[in-house]
Protein backbone atom coordinates (compact mmCIF):
# COMPACT_ATOMS: atom_id res chain seq x y z
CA UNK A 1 -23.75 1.03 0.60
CA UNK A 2 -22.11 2.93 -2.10
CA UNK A 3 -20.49 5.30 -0.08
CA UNK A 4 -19.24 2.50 1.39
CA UNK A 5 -18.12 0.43 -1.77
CA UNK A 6 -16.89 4.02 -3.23
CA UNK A 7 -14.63 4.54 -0.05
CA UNK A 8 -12.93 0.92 -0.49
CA UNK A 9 -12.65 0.50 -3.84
CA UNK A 10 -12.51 3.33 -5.53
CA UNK A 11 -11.58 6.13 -3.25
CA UNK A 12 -8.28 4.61 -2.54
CA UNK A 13 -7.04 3.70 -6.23
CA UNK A 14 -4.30 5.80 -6.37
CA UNK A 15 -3.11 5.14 -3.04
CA UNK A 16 -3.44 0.92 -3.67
CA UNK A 17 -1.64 1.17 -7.08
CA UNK A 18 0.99 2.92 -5.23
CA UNK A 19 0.96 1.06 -2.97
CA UNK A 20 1.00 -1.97 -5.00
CA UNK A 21 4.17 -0.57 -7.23
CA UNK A 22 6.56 0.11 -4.12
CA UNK A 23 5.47 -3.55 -2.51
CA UNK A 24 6.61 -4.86 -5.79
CA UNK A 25 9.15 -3.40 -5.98
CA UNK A 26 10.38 -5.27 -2.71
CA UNK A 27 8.43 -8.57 -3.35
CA UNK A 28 7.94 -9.18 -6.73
CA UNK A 29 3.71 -9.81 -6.66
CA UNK A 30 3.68 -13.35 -7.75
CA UNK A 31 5.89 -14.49 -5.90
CA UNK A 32 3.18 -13.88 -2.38
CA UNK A 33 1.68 -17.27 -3.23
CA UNK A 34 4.91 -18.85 -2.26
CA UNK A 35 4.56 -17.09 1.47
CA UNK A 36 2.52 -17.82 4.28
CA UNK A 37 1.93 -14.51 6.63
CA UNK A 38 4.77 -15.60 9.19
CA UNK A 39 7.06 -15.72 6.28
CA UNK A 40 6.18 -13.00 4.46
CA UNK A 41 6.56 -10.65 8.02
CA UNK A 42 10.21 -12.61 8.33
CA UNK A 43 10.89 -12.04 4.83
CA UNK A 44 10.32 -7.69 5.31
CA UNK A 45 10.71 -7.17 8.96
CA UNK A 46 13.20 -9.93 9.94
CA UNK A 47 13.65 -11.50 13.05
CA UNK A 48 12.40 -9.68 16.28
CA UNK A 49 15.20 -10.78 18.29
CA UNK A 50 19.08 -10.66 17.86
CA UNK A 51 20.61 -13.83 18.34
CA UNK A 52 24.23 -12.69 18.83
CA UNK A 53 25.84 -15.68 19.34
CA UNK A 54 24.36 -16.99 15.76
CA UNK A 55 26.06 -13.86 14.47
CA UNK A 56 29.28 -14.75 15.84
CA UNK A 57 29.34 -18.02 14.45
CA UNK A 58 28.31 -17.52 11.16
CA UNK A 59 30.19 -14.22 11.19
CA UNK A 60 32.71 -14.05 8.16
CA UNK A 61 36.32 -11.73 8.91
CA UNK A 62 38.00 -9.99 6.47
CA UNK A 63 41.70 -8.95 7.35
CA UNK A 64 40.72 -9.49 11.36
CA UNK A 65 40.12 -13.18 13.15
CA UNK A 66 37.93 -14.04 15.89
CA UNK A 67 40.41 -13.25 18.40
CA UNK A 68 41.61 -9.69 17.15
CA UNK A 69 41.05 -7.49 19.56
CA UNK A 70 39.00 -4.62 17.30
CA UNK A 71 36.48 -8.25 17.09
CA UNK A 72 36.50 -9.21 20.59
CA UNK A 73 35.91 -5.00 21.49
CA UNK A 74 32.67 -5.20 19.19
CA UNK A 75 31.10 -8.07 20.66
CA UNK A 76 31.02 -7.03 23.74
């Protein structure tokens, strides 16, 4: 049992606060009571699939317009 108890807890300190530190850096810690699981993966993973055509509409051009032809090459 304290093998055990020494190899999760206290083993690993370094490793969690590191851990820990770069996560919070990301996500600030007190803010992962505002996140359910699902929300939290969206949050630092994103969405597993592409939706292009949401892209396209909510895409914003800068100097080009939707029907440029450098815009129409890149969507397809």
């Amino acid at each position: 049992r304290l093998m055990t108890e020494w190899r999760m807890t206290r083993g690993i300190e370094e490793q969690t606060k590191a851990f820990l530190e770069g996560f919070n850096s990301v996500v600030p810690l007190e803010w992962l009571k505002y996140f359910d699981e699902r929300e939290l993966e969206l949050m630092l993973c994103g969405m597993q699939e592409i939706d292009v055509e949401d892209w396209q509409r909510n895409t914003i051009y800068r100097h080009y317009t939707r029907s440029s032809k450098q815009i129409l090459w890149f969507w397809q």
